[in-house]
Protein backbone atom coordinates (compact mmCIF):
# COMPACT_ATOMS: atom_id res chain seq x y z
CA UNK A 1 0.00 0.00 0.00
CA UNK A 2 1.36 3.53 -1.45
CA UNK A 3 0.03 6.43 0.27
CA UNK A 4 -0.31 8.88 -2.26
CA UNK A 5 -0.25 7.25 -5.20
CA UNK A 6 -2.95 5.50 -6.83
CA UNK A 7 -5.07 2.69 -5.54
CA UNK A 8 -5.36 -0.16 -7.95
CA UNK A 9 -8.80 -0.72 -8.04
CA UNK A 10 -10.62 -4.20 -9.45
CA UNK A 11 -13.16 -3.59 -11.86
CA UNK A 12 -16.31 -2.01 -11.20
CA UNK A 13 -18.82 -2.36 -9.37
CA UNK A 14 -17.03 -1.99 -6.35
CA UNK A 15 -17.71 0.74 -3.19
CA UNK A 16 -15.47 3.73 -2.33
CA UNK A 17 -15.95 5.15 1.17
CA UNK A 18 -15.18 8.72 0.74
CA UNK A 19 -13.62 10.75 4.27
CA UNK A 20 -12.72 14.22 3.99
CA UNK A 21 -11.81 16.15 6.91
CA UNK A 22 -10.07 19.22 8.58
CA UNK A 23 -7.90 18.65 11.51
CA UNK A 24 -7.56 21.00 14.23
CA UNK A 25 -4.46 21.77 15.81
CA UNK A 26 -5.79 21.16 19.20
CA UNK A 27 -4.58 17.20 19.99
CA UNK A 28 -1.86 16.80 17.49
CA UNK A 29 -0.77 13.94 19.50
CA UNK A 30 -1.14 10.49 18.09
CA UNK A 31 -2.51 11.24 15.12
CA UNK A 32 -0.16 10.44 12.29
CA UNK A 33 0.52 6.96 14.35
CA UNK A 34 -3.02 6.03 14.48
CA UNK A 35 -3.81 7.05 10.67
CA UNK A 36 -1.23 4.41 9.40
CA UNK A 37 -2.17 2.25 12.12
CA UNK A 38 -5.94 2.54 10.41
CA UNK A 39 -4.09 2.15 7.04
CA UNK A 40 -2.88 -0.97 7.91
CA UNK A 41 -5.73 -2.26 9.81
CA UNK A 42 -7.99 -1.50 6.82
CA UNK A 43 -5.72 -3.42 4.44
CA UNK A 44 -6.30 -6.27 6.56
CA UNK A 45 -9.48 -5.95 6.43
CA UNK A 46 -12.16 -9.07 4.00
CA UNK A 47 -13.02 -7.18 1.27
CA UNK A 48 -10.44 -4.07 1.10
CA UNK A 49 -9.86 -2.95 -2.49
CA UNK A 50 -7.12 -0.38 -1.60
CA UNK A 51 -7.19 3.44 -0.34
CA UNK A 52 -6.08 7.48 -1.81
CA UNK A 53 -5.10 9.78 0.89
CA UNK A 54 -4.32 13.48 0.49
CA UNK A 55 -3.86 15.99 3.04
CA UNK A 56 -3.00 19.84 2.41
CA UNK A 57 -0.91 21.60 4.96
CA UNK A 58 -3.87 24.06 6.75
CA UNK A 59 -5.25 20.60 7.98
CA UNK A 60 -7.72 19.33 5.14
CA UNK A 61 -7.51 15.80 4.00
CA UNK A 62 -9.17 13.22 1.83
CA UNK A 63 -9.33 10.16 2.38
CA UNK A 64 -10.79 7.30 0.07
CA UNK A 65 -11.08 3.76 0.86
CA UNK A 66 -12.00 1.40 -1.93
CA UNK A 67 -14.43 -1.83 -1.06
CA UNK A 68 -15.64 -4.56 -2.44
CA UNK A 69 -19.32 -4.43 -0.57
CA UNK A 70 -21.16 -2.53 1.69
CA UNK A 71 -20.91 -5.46 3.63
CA UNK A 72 -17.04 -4.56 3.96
CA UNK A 73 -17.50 -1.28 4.40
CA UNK A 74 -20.25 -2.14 7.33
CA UNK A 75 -17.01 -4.59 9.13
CA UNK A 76 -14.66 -2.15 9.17
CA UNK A 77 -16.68 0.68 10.61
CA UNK A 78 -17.43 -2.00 13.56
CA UNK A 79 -13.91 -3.29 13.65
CA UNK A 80 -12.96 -2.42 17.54
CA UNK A 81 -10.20 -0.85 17.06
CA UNK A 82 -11.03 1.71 14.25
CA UNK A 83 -14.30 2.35 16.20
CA UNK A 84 -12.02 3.39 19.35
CA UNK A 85 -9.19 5.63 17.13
CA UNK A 86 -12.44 7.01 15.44
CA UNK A 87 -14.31 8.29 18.58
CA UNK A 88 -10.75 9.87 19.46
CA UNK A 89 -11.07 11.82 16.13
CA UNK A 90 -14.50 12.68 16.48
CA UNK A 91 -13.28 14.32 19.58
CA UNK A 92 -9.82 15.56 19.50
CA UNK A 93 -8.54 15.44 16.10
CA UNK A 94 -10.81 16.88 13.53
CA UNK A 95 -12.47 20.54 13.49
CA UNK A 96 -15.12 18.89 10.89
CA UNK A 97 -15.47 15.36 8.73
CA UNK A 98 -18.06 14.05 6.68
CA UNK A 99 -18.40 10.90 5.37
CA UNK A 100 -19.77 10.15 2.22
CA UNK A 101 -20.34 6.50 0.91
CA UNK A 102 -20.55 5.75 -2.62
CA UNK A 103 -21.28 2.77 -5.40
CA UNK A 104 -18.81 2.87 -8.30
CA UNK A 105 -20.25 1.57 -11.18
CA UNK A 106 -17.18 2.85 -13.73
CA UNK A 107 -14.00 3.81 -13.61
CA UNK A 108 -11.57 5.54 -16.42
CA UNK A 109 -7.96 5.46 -16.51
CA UNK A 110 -5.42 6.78 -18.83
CA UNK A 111 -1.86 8.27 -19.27
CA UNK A 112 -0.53 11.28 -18.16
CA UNK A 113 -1.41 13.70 -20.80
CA UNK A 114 2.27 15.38 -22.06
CA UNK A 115 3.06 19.27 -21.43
């Protein structure tokens, strides 16, 4: 798994969880640990497809997991240990989040276009 770089997705259909988010610089502590720690976790995870992560330097990020079902998707949000290191973010890391959960029914890829 390559953060930054692109996810190599199966083909469609197949579910992308979509988590953006603006950190606050409140409870800096932790955080980068747990975020791989929930990158690593998630890989493990039945039915993980593979995950895009972005984050700007005044705090927003984007996150996007890739997932083979909703079923997945609903395992991992109950997974113990991401519910705990969630509920930490919910109250000490982020300023704002939403979640947005989404069906991919195509996907397009293609070569850098040349300058």
């Amino acid at each position: 798994m390559n953060i930054g770089s692109f996810a190599a997705t199966p083909e469609p259909p197949y579910y992308a969880v979509i988590f953006t988010s603006l950190r606050n610089d409140d409870d800096a502590v932790g955080y980068d640990e747990a975020a791989q720690r929930m990158l690593e976790l998630a890989a493990e995870q039945p039915g993980f497809v593979g995950v895009e992560s972005v984050r700007a330097a005044d705090g927003f990020g984007v996150t996007i997991s890739y997932w083979e079902s909703e079923a997945a998707i609903s395992a991992w949000k109950h997974h113990v240990e991401h519910t705990a290191v969630r509920d930490h973010g919910r109250t000490g890391w982020y300023e704002h989040f939403e979640i947005r959960v989404a069906k991919v029914e195509r996907a397009y890829s293609g070569p850098r276009a040349e300058r």
